[in-house]
N, C-alpha and C. Protein backbone atom coordinates (compact mmCIF):
# COMPACT_ATOMS: atom_id res chain seq x y z
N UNK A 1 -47.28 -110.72 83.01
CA UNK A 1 -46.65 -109.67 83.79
C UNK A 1 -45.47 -110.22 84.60
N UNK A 2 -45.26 -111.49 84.94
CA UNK A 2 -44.61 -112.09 85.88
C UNK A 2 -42.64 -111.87 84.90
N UNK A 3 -42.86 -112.31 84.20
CA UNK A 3 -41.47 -112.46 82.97
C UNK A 3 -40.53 -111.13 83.22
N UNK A 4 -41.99 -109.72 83.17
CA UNK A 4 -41.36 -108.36 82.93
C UNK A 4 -40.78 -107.83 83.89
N UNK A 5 -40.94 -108.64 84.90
CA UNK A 5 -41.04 -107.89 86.67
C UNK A 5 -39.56 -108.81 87.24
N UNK A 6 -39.11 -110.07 86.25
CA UNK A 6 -38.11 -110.72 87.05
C UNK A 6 -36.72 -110.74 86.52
N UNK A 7 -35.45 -111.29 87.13
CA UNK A 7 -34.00 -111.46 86.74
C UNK A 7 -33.99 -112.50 86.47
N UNK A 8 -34.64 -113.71 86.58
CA UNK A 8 -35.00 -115.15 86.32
C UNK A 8 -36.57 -115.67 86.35
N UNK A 9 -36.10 -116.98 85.30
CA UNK A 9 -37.13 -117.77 85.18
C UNK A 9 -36.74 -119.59 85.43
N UNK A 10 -37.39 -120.53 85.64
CA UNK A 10 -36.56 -121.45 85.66
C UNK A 10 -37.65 -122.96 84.55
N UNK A 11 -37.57 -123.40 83.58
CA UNK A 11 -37.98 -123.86 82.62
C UNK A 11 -37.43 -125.34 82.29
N UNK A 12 -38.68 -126.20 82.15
CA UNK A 12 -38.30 -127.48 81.66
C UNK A 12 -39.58 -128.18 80.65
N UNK A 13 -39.34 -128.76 80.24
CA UNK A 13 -40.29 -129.22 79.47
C UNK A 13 -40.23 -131.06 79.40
N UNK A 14 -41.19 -131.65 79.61
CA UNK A 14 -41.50 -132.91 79.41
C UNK A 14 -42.53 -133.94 78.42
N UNK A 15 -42.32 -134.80 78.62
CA UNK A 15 -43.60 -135.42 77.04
C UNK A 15 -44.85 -135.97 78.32
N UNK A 16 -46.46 -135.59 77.65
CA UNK A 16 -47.21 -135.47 78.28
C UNK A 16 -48.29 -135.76 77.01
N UNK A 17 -49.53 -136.11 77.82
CA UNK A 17 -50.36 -136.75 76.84
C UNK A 17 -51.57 -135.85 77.03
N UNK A 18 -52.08 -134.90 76.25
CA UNK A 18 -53.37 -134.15 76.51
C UNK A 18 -54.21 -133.93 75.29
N UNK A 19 -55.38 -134.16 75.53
CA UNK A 19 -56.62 -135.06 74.82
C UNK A 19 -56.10 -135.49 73.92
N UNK A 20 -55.65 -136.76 74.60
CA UNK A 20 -55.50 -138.07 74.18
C UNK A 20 -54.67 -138.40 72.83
N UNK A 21 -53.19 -137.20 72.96
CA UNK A 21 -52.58 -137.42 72.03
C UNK A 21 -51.17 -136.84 72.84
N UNK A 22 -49.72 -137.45 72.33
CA UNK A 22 -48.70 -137.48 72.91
C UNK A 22 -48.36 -136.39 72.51
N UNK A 23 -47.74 -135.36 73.77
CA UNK A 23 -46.92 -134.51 73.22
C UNK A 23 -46.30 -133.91 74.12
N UNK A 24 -46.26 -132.64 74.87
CA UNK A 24 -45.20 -131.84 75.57
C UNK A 24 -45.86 -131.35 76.11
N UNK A 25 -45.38 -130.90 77.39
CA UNK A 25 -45.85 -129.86 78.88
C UNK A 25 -44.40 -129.10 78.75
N UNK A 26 -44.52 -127.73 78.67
CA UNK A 26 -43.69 -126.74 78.87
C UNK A 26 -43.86 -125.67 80.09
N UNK A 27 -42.90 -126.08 80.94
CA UNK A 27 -43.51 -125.06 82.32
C UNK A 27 -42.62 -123.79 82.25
N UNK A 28 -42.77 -122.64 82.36
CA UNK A 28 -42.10 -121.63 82.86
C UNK A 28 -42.92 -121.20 84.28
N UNK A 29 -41.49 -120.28 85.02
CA UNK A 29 -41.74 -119.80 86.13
C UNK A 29 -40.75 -119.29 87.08
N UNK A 30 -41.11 -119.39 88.48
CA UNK A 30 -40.00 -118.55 89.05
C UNK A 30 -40.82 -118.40 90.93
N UNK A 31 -40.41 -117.98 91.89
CA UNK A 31 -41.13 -117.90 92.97
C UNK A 31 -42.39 -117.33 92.91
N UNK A 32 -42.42 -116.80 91.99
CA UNK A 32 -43.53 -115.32 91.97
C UNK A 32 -44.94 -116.10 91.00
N UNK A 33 -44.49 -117.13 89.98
CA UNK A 33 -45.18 -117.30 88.75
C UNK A 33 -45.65 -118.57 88.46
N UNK A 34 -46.20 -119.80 87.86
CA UNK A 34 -45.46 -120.69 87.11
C UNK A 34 -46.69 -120.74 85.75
N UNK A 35 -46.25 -120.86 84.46
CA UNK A 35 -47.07 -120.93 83.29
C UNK A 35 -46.52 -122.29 82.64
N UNK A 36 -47.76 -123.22 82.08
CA UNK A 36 -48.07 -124.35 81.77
C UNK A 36 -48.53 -124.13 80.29
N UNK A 37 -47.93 -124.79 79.09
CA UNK A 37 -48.42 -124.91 78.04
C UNK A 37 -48.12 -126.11 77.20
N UNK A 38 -49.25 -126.76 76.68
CA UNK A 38 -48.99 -127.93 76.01
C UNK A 38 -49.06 -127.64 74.74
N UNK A 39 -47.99 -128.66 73.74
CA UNK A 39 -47.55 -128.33 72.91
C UNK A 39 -47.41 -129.91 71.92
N UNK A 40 -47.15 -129.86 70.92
CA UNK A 40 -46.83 -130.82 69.75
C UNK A 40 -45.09 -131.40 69.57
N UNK A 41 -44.60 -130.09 70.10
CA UNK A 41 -43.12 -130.27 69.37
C UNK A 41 -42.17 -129.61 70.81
N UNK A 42 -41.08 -130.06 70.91
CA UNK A 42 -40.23 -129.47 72.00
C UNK A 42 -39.13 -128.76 70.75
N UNK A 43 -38.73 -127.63 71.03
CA UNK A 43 -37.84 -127.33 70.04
C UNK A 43 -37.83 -125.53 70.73
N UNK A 44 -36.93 -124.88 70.49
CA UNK A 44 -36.65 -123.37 70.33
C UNK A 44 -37.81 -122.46 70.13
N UNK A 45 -38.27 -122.51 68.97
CA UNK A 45 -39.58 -121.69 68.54
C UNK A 45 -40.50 -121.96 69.32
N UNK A 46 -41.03 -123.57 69.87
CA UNK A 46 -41.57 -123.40 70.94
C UNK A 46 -41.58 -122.84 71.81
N UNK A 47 -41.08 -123.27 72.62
CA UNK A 47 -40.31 -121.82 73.59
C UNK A 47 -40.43 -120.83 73.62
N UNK A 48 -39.77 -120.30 72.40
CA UNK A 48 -39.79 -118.82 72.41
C UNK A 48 -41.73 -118.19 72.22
N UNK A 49 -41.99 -118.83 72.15
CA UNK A 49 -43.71 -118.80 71.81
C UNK A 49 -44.21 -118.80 73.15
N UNK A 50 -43.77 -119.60 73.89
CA UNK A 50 -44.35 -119.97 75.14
C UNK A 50 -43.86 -118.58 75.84
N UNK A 51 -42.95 -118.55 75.75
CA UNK A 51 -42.17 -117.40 76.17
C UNK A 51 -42.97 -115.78 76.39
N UNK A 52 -43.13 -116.14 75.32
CA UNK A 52 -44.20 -114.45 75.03
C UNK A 52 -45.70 -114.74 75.64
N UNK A 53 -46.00 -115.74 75.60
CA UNK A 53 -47.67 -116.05 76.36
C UNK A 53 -48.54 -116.51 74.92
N UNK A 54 -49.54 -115.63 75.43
CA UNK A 54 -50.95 -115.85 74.62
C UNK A 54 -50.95 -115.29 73.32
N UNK A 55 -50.28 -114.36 72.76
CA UNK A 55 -50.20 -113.68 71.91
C UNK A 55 -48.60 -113.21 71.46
N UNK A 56 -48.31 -114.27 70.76
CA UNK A 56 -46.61 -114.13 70.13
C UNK A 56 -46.53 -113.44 69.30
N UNK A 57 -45.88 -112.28 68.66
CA UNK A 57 -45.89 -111.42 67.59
C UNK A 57 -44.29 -111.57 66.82
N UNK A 58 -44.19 -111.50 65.59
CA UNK A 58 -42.36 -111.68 65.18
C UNK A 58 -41.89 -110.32 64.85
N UNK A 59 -40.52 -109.99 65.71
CA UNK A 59 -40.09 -108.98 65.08
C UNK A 59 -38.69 -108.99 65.42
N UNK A 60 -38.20 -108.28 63.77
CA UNK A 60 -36.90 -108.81 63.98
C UNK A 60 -36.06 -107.05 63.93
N UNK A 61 -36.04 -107.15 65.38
CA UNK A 61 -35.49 -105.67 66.10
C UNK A 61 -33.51 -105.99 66.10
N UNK A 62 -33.08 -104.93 66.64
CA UNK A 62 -31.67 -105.07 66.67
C UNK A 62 -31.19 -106.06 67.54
N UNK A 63 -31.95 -106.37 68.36
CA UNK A 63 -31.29 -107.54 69.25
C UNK A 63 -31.34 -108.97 68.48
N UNK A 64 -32.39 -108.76 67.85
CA UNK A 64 -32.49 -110.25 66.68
C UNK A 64 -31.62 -110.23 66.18
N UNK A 65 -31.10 -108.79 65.39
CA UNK A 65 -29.62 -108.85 63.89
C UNK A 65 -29.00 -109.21 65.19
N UNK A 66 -28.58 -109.18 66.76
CA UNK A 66 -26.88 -109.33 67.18
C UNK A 66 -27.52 -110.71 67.32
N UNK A 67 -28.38 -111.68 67.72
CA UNK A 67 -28.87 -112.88 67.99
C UNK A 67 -28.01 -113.82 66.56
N UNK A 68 -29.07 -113.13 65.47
CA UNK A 68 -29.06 -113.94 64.27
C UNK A 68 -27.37 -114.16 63.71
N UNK A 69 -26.79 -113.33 63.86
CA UNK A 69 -25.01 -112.87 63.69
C UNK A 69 -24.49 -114.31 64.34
N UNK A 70 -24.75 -114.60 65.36
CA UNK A 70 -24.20 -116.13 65.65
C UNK A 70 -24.15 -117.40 65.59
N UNK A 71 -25.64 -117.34 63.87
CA UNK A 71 -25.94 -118.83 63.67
C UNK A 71 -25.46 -118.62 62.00
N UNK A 72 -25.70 -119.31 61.41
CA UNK A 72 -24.67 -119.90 60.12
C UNK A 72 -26.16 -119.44 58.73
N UNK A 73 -26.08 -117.84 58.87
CA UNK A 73 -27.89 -117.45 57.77
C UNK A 73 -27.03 -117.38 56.26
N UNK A 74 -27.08 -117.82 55.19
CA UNK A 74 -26.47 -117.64 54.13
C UNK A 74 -27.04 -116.03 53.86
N UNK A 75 -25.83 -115.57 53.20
CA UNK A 75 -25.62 -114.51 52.89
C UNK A 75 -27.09 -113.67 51.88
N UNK A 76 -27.44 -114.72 50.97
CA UNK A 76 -28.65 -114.43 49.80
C UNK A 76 -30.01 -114.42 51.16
N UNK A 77 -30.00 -114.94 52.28
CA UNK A 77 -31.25 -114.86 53.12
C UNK A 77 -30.74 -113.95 53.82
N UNK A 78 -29.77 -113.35 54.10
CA UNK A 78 -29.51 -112.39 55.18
C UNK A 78 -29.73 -111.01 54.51
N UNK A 79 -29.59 -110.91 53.22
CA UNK A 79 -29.58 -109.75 52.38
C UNK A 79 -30.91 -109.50 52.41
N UNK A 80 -31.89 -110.12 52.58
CA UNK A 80 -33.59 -109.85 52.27
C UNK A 80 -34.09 -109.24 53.46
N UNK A 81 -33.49 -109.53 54.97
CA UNK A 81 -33.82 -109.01 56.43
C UNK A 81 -33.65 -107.86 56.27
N UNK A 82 -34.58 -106.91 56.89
CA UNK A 82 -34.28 -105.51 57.68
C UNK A 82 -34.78 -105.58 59.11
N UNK A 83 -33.94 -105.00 59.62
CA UNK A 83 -34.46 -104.84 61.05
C UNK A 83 -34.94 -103.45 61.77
N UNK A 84 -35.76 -103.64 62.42
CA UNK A 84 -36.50 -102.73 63.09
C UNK A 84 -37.38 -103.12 64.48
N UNK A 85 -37.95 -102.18 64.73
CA UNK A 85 -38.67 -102.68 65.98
C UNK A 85 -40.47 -102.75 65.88
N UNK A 86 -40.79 -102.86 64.23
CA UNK A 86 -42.02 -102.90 63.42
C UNK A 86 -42.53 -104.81 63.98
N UNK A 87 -43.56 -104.79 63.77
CA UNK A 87 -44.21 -106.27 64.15
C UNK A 87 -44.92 -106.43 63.11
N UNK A 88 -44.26 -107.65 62.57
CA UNK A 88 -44.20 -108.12 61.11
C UNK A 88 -44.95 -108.89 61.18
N UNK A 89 -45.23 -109.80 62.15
CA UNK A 89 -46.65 -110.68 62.16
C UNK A 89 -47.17 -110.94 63.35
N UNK A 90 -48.23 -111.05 63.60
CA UNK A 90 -48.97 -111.78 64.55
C UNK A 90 -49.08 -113.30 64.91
N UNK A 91 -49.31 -113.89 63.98
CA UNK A 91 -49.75 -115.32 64.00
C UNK A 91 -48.78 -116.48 62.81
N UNK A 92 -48.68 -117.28 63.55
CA UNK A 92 -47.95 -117.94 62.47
C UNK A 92 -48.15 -118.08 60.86
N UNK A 93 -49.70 -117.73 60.49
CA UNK A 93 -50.04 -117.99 59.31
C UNK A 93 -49.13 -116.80 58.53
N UNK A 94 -49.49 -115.24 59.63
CA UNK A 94 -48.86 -114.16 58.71
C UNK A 94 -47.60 -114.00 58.65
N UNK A 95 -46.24 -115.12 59.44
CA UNK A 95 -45.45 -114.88 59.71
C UNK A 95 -44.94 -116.11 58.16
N UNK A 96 -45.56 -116.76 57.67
CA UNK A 96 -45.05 -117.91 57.01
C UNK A 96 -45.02 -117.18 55.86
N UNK A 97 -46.17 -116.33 55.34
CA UNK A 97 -46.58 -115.84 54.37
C UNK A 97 -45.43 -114.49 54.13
N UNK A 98 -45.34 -114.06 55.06
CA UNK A 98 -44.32 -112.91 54.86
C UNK A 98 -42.91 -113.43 54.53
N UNK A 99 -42.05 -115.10 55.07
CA UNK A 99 -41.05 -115.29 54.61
C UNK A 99 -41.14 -115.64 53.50
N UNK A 100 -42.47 -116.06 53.19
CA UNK A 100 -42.80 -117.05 51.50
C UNK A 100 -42.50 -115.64 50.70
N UNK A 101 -42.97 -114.54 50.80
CA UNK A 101 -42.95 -113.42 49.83
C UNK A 101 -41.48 -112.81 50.38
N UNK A 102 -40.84 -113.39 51.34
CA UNK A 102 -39.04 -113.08 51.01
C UNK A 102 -38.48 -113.50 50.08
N UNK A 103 -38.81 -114.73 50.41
CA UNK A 103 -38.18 -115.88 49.38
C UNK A 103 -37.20 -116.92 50.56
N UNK A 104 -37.83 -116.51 51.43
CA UNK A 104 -37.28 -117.61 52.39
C UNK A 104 -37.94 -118.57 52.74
N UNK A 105 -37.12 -119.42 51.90
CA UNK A 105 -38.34 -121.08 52.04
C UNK A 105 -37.20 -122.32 52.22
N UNK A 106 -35.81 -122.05 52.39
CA UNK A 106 -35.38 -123.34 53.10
C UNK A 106 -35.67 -123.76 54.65
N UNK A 107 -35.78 -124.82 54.58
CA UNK A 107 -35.76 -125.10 56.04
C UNK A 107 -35.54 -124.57 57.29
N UNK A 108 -33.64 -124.62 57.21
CA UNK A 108 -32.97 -124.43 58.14
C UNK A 108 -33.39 -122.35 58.28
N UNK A 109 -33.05 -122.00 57.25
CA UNK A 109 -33.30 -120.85 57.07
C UNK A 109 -34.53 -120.17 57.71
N UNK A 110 -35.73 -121.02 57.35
CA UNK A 110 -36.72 -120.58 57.73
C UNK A 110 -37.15 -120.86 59.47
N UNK A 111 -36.57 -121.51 59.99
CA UNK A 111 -36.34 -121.77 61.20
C UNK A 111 -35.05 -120.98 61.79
N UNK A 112 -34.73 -120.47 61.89
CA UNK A 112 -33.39 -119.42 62.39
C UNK A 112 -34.08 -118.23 62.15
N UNK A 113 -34.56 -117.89 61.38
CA UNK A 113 -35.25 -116.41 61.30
C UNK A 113 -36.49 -116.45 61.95
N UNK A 114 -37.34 -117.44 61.95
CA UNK A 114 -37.98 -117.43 62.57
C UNK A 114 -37.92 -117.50 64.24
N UNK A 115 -37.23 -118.49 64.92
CA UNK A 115 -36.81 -118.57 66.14
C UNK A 115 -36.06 -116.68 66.41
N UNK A 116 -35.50 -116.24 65.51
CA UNK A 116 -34.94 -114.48 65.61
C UNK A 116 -36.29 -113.48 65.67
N UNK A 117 -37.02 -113.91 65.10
CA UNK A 117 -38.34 -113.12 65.11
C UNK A 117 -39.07 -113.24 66.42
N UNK A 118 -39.01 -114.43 66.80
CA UNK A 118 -40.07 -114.87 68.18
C UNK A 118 -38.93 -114.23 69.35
N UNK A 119 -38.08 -114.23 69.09
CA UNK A 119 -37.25 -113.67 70.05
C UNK A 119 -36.99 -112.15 70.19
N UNK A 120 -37.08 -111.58 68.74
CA UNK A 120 -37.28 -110.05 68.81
C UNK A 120 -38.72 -109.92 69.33
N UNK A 121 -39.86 -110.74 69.54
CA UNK A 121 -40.78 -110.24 69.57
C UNK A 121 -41.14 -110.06 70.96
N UNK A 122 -40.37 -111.02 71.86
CA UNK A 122 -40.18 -111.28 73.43
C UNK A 122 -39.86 -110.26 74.20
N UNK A 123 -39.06 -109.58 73.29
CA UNK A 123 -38.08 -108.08 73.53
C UNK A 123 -38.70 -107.03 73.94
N UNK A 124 -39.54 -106.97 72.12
CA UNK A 124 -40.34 -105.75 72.15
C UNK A 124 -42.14 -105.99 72.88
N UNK A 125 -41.83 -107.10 73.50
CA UNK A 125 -43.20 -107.40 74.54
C UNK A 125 -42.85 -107.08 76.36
N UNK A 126 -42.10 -106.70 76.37
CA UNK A 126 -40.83 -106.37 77.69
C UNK A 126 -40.70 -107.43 78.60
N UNK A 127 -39.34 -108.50 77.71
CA UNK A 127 -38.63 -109.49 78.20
C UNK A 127 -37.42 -108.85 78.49
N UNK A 128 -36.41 -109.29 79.07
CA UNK A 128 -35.64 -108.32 79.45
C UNK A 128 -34.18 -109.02 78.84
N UNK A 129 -33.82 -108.44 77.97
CA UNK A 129 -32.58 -108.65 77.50
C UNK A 129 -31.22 -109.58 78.22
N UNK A 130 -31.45 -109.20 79.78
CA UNK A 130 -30.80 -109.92 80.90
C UNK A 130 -31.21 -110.90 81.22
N UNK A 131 -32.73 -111.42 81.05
CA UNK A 131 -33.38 -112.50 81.70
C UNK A 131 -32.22 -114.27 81.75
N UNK A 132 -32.53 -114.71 82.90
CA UNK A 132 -31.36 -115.68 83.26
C UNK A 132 -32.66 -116.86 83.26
N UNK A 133 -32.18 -117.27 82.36
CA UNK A 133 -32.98 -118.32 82.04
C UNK A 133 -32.40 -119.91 82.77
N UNK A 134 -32.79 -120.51 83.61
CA UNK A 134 -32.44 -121.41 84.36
C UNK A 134 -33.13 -122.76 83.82
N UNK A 135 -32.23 -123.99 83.15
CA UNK A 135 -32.54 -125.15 82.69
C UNK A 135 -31.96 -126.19 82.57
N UNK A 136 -32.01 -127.50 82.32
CA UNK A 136 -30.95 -128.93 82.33
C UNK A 136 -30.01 -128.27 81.07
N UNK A 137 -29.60 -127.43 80.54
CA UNK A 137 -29.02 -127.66 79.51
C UNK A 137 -29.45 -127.85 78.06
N UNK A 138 -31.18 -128.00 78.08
CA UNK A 138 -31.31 -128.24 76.69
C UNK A 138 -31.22 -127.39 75.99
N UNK A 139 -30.55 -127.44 74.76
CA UNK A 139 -30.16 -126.61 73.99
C UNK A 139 -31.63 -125.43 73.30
N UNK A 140 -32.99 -126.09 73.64
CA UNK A 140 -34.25 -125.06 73.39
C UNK A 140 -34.16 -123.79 73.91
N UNK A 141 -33.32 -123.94 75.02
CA UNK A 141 -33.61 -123.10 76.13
C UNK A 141 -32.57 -121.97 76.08
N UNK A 142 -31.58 -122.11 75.08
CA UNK A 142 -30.39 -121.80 75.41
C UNK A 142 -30.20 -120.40 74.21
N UNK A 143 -31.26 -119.34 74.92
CA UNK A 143 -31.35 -117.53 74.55
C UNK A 143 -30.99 -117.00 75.57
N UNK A 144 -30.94 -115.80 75.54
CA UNK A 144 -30.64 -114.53 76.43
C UNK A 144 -29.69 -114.98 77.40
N UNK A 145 -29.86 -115.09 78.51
CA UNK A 145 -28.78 -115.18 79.32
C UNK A 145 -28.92 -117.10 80.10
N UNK A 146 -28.60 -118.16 79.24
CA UNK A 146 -28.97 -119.77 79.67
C UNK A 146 -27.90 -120.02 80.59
N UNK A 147 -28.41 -120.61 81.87
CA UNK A 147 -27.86 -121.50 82.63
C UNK A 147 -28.21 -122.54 83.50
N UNK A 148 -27.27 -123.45 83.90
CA UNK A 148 -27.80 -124.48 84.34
C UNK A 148 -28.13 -124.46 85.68
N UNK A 149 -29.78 -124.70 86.01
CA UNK A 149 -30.15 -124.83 87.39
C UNK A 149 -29.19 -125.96 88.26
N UNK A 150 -29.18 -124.86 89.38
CA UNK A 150 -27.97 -126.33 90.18
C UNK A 150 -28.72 -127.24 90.59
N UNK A 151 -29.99 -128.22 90.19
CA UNK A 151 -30.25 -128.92 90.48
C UNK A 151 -29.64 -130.41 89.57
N UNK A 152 -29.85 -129.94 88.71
CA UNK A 152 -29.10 -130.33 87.37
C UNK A 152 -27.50 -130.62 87.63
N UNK A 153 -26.85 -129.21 87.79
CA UNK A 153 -25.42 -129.15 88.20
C UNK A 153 -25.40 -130.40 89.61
N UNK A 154 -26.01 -130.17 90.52
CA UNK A 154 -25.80 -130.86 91.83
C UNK A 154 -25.47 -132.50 91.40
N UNK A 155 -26.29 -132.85 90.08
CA UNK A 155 -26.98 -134.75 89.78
C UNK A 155 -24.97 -135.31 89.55
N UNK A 156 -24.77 -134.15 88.38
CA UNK A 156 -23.70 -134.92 88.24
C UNK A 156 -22.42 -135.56 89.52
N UNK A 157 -22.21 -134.68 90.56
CA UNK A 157 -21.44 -134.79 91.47
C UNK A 157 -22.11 -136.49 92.10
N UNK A 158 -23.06 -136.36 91.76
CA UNK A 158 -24.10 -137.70 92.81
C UNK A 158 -23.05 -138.87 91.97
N UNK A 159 -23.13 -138.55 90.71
CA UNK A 159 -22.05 -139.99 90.04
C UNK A 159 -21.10 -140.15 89.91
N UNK A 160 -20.57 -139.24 90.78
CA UNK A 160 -18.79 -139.60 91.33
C UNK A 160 -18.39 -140.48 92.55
N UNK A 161 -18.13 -141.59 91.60
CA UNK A 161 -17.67 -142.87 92.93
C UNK A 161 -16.06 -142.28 93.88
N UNK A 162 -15.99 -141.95 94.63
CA UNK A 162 -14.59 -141.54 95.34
C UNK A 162 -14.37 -142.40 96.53
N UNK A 163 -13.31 -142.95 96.69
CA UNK A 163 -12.89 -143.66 97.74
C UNK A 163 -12.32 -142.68 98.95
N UNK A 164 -11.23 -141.88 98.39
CA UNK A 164 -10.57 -140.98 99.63
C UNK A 164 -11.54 -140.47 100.48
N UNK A 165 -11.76 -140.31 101.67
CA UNK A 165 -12.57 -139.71 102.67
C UNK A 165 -12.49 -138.23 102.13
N UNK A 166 -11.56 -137.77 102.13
CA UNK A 166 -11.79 -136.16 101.75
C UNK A 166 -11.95 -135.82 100.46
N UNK A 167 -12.29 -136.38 99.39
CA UNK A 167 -12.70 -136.24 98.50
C UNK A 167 -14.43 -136.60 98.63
N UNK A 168 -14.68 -137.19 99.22
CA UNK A 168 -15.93 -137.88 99.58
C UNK A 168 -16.36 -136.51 100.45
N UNK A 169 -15.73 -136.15 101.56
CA UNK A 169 -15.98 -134.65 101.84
C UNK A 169 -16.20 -133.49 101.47
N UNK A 170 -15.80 -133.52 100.08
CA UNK A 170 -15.24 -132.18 99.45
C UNK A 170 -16.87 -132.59 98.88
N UNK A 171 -17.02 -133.35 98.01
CA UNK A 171 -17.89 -133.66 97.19
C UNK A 171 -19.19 -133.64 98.26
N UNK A 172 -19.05 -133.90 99.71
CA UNK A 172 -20.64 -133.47 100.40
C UNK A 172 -20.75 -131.73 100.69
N UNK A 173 -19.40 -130.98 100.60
CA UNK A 173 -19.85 -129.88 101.36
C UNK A 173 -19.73 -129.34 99.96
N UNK A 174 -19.60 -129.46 98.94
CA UNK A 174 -20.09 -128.85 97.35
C UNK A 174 -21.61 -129.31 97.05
N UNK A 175 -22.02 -130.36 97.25
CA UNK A 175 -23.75 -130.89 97.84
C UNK A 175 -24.43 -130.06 98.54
């Protein structure tokens, strides 16, 4: 409920070891929230999984076709998509099985539609099209509306050596 109710979230993810095997802590949150999920892989689809909670569904609604429009889908995989606001799968098993009976089985392919699906599905779970997603920059993070938390923004100014006093000024009252 916390996601549906806000204008921001603020998200990072780190490598973390839980029962006793290496992998990822993904935090989302915000004043109101914070959600914790461990994971295998840091990447987009993660995310977007985490994103939706407990129950991720794929659907590839109109905001997916304007999403998908800005990554590089060959034309023979783009021809097989329809879009709607129907929920095409539940679970990853039924979501693999449904591109296998597209005929979408390259890689890259199958990862871009998929990351479009988990993201239509965010949509039609009421994520909010505006949501300001606050992060270092990693490119996982970087849907709906990505920007960089100024904590992040603040680090770089820290590694500017300046001699002039007022540059040294400028650079504390931008701090």
């Amino acid at each position: 409920m916390g996601i549906e109710t806000t204008e921001y979230i603020q998200t990072d993810d780190t490598g973390a070891r839980h029962q006793g095997k290496n992998g990822y802590c993904t935090v989302i949150g915000n004043q109101w929230f914070t959600y914790f999920r461990s994971t295998d892989r840091k990447s987009r689809q993660t995310f977007l999984e985490t994103l939706q909670g407990e129950s991720p569904i794929y659907v590839l609604n109109e905001y997916a076709h304007d999403y998908l429009q800005s990554y590089s889908l060959v034309a023979k995989d783009w021809e097989k998509l329809t879009f709607s606001a129907q929920t095409l799968a539940s679970d990853q098993t039924e979501w693999s099985t449904y591109l296998r009976d597209l005929g979408i089985v390259g890689k890259q392919a199958n990862r871009l539609v998929t990351e479009t699906a988990l993201l239509g599905g965010a949509i039609e779970q009421g994520v909010d099209i505006h949501l300001k997603i606050l992060s270092d920059e990693a490119p996982q993070f970087n849907v709906l509306v990505h920007v960089l938390c100024w904590i992040h923004a603040e680090r770089a100014l820290r590694l500017w050596s300046v001699s002039p006093d007022q540059q040294r000024q400028n650079i504390e009252q931008m701090q």
